[in-house]
PDB file of N, CA and C in Angstrom:
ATOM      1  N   UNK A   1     -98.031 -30.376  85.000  1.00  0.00           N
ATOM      2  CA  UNK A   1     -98.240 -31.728  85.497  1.00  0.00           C
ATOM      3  C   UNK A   1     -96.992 -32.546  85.175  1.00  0.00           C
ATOM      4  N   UNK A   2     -96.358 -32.381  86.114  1.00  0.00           N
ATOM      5  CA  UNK A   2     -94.757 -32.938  85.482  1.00  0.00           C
ATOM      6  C   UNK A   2     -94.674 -34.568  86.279  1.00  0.00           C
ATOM      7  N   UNK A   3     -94.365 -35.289  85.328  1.00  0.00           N
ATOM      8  CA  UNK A   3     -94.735 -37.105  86.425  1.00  0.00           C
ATOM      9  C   UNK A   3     -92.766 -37.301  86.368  1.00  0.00           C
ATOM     10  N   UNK A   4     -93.003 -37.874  87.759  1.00  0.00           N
ATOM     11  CA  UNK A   4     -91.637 -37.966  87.918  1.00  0.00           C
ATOM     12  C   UNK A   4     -91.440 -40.136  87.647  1.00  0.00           C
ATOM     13  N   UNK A   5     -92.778 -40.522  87.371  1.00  0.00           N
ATOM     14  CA  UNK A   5     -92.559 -41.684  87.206  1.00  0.00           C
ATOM     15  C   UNK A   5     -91.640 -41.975  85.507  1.00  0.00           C
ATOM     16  N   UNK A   6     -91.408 -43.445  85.357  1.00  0.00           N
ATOM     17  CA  UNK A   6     -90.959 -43.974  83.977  1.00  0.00           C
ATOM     18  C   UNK A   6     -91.817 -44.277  82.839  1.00  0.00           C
ATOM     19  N   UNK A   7     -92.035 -43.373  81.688  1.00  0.00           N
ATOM     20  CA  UNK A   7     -92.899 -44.023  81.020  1.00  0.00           C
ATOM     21  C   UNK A   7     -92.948 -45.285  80.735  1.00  0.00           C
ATOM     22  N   UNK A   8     -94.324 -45.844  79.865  1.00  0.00           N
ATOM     23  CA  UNK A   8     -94.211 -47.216  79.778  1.00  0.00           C
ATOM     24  C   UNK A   8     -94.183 -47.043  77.695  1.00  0.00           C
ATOM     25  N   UNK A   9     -93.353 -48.586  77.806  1.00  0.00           N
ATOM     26  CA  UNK A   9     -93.293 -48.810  76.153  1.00  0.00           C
ATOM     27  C   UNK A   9     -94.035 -50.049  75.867  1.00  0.00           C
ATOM     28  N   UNK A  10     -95.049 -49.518  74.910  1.00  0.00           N
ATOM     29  CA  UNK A  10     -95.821 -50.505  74.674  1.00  0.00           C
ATOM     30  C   UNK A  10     -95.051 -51.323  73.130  1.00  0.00           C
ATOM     31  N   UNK A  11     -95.123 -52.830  73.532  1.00  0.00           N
ATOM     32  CA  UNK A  11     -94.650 -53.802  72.742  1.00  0.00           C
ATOM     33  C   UNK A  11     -95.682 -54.525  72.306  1.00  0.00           C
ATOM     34  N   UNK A  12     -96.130 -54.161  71.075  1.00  0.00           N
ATOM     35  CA  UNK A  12     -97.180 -55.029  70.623  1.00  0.00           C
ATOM     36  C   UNK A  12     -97.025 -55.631  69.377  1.00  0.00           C
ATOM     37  N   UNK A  13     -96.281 -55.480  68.504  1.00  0.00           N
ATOM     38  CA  UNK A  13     -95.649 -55.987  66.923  1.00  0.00           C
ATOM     39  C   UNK A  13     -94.776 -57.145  67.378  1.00  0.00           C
ATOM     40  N   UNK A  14     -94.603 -57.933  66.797  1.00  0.00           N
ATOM     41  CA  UNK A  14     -93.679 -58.755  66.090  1.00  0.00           C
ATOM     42  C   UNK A  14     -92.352 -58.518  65.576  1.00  0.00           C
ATOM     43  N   UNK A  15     -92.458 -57.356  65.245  1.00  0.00           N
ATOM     44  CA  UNK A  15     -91.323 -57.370  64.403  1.00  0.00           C
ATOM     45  C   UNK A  15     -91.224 -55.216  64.687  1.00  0.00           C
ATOM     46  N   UNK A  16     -89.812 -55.248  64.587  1.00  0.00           N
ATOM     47  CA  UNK A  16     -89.308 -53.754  64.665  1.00  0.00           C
ATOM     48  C   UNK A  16     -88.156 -53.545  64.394  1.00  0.00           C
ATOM     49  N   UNK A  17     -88.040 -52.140  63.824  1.00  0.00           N
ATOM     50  CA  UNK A  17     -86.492 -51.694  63.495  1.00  0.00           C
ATOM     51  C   UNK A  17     -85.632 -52.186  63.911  1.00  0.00           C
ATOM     52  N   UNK A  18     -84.818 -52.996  63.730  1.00  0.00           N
ATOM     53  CA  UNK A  18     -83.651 -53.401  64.248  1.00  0.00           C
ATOM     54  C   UNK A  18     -83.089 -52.131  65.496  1.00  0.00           C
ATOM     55  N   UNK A  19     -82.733 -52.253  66.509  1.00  0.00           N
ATOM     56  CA  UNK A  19     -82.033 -51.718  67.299  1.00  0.00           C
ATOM     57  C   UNK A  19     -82.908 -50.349  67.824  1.00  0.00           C
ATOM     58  N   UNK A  20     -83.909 -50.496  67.559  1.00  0.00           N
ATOM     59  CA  UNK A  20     -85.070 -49.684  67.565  1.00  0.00           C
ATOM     60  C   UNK A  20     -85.663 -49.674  69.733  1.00  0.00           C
ATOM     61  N   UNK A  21     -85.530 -50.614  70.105  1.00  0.00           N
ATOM     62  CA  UNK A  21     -86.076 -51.046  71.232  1.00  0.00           C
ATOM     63  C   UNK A  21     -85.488 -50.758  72.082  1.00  0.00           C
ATOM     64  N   UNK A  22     -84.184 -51.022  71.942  1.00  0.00           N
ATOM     65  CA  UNK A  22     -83.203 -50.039  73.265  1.00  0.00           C
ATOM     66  C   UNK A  22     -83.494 -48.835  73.695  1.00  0.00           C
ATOM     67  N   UNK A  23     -83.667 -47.966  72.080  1.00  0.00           N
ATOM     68  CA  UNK A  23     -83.615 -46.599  72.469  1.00  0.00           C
ATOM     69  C   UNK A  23     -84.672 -46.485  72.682  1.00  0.00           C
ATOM     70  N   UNK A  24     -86.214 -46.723  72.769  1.00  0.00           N
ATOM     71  CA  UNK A  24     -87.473 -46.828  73.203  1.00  0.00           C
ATOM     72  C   UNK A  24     -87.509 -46.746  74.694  1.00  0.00           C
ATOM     73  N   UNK A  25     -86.367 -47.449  75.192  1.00  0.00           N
ATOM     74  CA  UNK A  25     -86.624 -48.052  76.324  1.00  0.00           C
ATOM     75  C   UNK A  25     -85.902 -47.119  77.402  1.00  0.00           C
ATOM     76  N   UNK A  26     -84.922 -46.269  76.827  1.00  0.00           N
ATOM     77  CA  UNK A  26     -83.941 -45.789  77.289  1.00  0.00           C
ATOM     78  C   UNK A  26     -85.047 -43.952  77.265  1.00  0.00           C
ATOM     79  N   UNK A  27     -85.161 -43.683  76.112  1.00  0.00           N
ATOM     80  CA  UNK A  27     -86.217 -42.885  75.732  1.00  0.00           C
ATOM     81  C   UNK A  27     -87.784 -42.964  77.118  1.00  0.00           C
ATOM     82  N   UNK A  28     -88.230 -43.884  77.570  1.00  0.00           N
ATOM     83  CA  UNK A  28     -89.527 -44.318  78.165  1.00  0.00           C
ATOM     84  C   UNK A  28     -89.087 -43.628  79.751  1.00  0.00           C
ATOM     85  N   UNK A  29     -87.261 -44.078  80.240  1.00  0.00           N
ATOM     86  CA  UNK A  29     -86.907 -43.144  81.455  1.00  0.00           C
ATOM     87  C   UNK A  29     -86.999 -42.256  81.335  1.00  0.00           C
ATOM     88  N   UNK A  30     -87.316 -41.127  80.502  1.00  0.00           N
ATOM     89  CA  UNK A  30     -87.057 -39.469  80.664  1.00  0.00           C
ATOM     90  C   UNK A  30     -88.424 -38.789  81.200  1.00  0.00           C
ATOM     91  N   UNK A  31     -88.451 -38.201  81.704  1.00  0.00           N
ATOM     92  CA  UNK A  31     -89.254 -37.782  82.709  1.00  0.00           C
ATOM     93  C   UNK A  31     -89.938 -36.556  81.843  1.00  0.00           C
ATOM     94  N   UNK A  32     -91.377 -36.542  81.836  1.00  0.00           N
ATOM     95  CA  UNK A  32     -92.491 -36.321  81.167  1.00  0.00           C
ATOM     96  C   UNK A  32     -93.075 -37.152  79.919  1.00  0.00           C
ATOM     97  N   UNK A  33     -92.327 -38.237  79.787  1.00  0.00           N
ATOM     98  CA  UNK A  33     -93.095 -39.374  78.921  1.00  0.00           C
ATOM     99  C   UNK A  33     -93.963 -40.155  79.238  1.00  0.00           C
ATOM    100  N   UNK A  34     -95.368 -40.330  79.078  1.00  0.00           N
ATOM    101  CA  UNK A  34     -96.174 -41.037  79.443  1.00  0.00           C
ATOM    102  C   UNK A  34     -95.971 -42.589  79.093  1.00  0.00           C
ATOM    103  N   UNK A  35     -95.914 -42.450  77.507  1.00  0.00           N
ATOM    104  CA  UNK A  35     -96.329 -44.206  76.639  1.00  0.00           C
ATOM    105  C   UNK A  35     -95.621 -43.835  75.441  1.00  0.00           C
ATOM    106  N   UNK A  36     -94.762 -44.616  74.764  1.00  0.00           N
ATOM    107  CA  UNK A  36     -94.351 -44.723  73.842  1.00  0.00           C
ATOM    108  C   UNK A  36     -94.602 -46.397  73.052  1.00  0.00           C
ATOM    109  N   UNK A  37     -95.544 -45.751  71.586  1.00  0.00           N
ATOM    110  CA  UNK A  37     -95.698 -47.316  71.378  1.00  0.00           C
ATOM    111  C   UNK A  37     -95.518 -47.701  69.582  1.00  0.00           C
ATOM    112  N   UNK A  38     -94.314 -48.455  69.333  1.00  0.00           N
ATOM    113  CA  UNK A  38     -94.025 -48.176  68.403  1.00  0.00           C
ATOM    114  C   UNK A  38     -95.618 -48.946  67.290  1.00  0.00           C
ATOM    115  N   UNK A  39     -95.411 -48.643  65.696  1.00  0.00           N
ATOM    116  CA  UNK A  39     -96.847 -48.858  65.359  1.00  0.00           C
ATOM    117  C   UNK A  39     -96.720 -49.152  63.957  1.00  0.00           C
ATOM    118  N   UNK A  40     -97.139 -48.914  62.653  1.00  0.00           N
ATOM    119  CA  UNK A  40     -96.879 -49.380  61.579  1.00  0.00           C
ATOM    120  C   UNK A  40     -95.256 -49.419  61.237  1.00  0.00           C
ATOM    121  N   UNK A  41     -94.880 -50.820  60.521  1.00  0.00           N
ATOM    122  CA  UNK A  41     -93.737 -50.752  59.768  1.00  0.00           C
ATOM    123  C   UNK A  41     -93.976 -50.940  58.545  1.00  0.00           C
ATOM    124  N   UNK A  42     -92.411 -50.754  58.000  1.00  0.00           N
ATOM    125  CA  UNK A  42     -92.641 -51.067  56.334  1.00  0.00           C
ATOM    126  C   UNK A  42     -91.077 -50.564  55.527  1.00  0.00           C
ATOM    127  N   UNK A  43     -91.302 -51.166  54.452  1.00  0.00           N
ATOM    128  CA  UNK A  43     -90.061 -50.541  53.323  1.00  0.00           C
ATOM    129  C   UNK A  43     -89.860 -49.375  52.860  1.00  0.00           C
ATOM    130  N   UNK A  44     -89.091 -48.872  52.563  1.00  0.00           N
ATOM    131  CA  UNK A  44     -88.837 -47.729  52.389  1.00  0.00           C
ATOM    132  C   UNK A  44     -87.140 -47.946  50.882  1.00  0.00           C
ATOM    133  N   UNK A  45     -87.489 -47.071  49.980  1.00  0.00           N
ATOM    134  CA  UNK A  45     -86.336 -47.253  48.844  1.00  0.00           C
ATOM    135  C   UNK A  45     -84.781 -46.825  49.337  1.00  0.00           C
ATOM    136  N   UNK A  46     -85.020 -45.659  50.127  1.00  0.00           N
ATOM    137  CA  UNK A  46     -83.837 -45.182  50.684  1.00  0.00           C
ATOM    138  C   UNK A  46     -82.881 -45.922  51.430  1.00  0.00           C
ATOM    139  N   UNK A  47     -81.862 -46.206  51.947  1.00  0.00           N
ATOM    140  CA  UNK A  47     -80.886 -46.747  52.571  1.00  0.00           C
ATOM    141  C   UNK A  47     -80.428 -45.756  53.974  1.00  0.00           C
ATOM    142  N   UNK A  48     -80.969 -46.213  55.234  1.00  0.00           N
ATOM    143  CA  UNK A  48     -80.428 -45.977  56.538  1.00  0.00           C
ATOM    144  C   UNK A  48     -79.599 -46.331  56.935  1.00  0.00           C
ATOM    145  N   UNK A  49     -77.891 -45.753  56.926  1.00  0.00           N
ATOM    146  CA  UNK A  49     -76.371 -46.705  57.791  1.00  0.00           C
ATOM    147  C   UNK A  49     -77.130 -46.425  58.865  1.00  0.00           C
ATOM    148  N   UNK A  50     -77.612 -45.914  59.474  1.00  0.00           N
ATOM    149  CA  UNK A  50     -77.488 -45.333  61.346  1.00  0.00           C
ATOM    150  C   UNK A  50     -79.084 -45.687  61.683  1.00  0.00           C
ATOM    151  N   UNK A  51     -79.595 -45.902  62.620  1.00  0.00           N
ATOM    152  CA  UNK A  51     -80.921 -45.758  62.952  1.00  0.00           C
ATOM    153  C   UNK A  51     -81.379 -44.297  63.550  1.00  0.00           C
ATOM    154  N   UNK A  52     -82.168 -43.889  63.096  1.00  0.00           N
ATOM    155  CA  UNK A  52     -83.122 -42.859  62.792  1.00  0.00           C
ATOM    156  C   UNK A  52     -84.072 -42.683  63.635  1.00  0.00           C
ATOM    157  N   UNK A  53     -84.608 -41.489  64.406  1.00  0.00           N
ATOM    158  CA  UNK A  53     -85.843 -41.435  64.687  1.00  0.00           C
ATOM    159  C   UNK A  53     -85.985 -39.659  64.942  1.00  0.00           C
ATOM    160  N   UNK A  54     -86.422 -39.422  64.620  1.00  0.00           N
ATOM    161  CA  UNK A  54     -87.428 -38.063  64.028  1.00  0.00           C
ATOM    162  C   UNK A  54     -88.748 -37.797  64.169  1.00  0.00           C
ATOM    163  N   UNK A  55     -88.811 -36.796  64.826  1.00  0.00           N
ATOM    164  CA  UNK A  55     -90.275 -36.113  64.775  1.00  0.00           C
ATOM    165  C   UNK A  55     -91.147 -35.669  63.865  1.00  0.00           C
ATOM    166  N   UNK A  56     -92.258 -36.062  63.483  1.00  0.00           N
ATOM    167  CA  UNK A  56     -93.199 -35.841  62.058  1.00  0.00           C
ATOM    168  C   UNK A  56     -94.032 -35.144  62.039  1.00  0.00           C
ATOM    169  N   UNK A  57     -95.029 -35.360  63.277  1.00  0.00           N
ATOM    170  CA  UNK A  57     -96.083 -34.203  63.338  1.00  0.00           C
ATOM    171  C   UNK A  57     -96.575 -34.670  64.918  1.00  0.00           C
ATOM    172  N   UNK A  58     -97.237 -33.313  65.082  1.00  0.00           N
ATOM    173  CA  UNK A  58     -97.721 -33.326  66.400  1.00  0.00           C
ATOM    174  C   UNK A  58     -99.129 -34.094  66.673  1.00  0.00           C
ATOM    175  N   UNK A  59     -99.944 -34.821  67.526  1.00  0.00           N
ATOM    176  CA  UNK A  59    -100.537 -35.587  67.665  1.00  0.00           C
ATOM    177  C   UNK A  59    -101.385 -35.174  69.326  1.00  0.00           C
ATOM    178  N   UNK A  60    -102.262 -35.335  69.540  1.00  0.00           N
ATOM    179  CA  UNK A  60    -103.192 -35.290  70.360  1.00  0.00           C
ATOM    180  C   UNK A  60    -102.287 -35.778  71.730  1.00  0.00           C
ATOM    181  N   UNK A  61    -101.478 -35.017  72.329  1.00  0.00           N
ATOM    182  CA  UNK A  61    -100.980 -35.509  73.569  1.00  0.00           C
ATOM    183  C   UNK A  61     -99.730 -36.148  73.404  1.00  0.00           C
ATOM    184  N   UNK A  62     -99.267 -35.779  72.500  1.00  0.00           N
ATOM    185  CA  UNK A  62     -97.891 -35.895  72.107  1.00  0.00           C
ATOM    186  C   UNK A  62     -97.137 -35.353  70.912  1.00  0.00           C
ATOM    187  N   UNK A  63     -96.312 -36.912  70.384  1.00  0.00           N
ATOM    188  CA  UNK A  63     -95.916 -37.087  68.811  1.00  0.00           C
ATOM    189  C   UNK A  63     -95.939 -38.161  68.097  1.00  0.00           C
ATOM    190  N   UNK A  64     -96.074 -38.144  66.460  1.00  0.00           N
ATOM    191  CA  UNK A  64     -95.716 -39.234  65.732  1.00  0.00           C
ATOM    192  C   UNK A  64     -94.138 -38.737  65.594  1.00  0.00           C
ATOM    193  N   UNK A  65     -93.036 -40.111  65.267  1.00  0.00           N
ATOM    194  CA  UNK A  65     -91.758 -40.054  65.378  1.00  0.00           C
ATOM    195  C   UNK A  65     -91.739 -41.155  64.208  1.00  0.00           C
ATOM    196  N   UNK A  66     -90.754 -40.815  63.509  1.00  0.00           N
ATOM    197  CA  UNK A  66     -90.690 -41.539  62.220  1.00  0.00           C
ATOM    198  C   UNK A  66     -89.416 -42.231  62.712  1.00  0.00           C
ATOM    199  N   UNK A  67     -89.071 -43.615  62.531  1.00  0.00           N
ATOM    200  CA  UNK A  67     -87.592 -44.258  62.903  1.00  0.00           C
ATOM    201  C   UNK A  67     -87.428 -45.091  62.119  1.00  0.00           C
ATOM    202  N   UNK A  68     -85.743 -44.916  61.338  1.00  0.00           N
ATOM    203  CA  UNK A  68     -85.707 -45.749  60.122  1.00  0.00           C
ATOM    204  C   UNK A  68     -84.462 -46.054  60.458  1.00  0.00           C
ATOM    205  N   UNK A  69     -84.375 -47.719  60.078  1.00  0.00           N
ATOM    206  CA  UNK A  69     -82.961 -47.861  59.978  1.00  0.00           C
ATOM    207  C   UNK A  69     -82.928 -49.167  58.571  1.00  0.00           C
ATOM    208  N   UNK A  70     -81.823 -48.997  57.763  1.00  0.00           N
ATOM    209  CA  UNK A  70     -81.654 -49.456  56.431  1.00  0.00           C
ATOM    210  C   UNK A  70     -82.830 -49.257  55.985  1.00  0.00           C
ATOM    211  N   UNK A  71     -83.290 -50.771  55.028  1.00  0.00           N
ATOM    212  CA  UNK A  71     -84.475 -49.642  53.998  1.00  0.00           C
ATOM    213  C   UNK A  71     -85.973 -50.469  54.755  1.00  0.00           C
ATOM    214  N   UNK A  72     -86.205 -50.351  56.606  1.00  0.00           N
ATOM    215  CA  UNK A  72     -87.143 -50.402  57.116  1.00  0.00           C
ATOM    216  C   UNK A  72     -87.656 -48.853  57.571  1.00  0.00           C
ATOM    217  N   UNK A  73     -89.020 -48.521  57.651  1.00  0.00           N
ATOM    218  CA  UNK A  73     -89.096 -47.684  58.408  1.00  0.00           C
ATOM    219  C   UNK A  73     -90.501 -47.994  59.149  1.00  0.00           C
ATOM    220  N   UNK A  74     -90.792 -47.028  60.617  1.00  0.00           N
ATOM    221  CA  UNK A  74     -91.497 -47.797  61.294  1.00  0.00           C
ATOM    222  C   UNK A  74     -92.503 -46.459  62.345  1.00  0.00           C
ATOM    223  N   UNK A  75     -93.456 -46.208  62.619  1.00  0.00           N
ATOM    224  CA  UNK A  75     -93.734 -45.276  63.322  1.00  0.00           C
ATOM    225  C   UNK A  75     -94.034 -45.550  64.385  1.00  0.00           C
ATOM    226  N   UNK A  76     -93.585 -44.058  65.215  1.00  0.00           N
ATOM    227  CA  UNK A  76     -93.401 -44.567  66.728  1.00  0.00           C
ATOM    228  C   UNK A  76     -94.322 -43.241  67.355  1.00  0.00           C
ATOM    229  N   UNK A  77     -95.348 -43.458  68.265  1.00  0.00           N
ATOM    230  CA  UNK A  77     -96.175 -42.634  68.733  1.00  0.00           C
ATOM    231  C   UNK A  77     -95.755 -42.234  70.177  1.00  0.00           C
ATOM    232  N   UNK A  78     -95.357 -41.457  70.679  1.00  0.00           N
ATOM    233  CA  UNK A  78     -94.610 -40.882  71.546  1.00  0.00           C
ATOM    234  C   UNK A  78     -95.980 -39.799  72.792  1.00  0.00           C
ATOM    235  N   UNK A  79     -96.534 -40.334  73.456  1.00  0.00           N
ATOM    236  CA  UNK A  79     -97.340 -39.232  74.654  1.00  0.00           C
ATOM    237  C   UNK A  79     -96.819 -38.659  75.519  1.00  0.00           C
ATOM    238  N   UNK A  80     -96.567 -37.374  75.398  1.00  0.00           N
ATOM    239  CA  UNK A  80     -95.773 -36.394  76.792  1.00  0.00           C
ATOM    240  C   UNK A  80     -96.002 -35.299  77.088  1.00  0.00           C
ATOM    241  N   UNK A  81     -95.602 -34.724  77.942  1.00  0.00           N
ATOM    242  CA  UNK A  81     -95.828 -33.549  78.296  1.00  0.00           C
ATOM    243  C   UNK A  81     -94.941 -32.626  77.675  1.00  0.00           C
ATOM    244  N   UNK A  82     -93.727 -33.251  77.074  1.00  0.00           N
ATOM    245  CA  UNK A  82     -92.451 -32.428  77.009  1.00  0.00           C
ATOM    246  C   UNK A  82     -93.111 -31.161  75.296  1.00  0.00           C
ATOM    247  N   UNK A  83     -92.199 -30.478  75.319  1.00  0.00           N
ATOM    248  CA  UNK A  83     -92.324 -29.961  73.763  1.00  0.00           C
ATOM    249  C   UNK A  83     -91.475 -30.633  72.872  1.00  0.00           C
ATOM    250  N   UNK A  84     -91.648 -30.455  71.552  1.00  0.00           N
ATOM    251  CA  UNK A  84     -91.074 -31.086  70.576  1.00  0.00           C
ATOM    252  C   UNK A  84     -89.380 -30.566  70.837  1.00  0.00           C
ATOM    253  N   UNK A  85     -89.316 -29.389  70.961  1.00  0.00           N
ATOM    254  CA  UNK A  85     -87.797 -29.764  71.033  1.00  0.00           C
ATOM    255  C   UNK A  85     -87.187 -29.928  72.370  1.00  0.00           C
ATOM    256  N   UNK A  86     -87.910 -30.052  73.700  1.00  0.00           N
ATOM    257  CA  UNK A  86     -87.507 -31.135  74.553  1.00  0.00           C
ATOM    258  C   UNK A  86     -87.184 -32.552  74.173  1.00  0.00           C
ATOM    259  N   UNK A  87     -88.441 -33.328  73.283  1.00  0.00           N
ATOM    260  CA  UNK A  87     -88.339 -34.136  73.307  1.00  0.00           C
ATOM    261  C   UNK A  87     -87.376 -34.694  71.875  1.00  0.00           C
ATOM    262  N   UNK A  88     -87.123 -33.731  71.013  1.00  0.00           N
ATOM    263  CA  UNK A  88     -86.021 -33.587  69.977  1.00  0.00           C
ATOM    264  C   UNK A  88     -84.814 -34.364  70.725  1.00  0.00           C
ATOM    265  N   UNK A  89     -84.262 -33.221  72.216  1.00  0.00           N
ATOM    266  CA  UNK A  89     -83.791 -33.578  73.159  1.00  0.00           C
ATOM    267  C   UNK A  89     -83.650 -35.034  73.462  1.00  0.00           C
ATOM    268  N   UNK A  90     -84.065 -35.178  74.317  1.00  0.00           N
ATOM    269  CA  UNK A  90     -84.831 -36.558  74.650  1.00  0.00           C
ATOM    270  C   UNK A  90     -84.219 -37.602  73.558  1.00  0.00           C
ATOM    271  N   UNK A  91     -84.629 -37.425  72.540  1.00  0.00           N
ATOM    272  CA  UNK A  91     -84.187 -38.872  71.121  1.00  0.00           C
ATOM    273  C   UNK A  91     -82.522 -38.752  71.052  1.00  0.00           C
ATOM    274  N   UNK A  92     -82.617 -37.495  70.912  1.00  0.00           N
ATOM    275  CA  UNK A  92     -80.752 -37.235  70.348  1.00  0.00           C
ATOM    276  C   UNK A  92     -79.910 -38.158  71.799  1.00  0.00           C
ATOM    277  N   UNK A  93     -80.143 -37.693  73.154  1.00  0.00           N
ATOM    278  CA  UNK A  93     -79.619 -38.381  74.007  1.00  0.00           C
ATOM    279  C   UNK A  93     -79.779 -39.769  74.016  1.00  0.00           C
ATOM    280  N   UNK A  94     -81.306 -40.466  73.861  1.00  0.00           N
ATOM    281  CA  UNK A  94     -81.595 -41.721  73.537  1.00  0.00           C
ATOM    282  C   UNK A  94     -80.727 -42.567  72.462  1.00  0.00           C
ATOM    283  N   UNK A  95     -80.151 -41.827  71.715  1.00  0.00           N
ATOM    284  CA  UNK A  95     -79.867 -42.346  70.493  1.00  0.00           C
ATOM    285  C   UNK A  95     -78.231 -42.393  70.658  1.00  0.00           C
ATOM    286  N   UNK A  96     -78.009 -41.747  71.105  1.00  0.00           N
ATOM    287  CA  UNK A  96     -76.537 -41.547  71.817  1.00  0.00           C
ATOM    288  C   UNK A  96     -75.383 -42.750  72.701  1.00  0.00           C
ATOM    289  N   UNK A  97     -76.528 -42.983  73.684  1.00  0.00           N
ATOM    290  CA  UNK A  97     -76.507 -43.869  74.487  1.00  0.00           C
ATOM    291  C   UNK A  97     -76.345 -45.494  74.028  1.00  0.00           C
ATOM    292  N   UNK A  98     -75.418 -46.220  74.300  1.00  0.00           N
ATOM    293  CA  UNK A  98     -75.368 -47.467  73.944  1.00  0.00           C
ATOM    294  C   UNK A  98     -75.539 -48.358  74.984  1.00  0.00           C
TER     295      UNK A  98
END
């Protein structure tokens, strides 16, 4: 069931990773993404130079994606058809892209 449409990114927080939203958005064009919607944030002790986003575990019709940048981190729920390392794929190019 391959959708040749654009996923959609759901914006429902207030507040998100800094620089986090581009690549969401850029991420939402790739073709087998349904909905990407980012979801709890919070602190974290560690220190992020770069923004981050990583795959955590697999999820009912998709993924959870962990995305951290400095000492925020924030989870991002990802629905697709793709496999994890398609959609591994998918972030690394997202993330790439300015």
């Amino acid at each position: 069931m391959a959708h040749s449409s654009k996923g959609r990114l759901v914006l429902t927080h207030s507040t998100y990773v800094q620089g986090l939203i581009p690549v969401l958005r850029r991420l939402a064009d790739c073709n087998g993404i349904q909905t990407i919607t980012p979801a709890a944030i919070g602190p974290v002790r560690g220190n992020a130079p770069q923004l981050r986003l990583k795959i955590s575990v697999p999820i009912r019709g998709g993924f959870k994606a962990i995305a951290r940048k400095g000492k925020t981190v924030q989870e991002v729920f990802v629905l697709t058809s793709l496999s994890q390392a398609e959609l591994e794929c998918a972030i690394a190019q997202a993330l790439k892209q300015k």
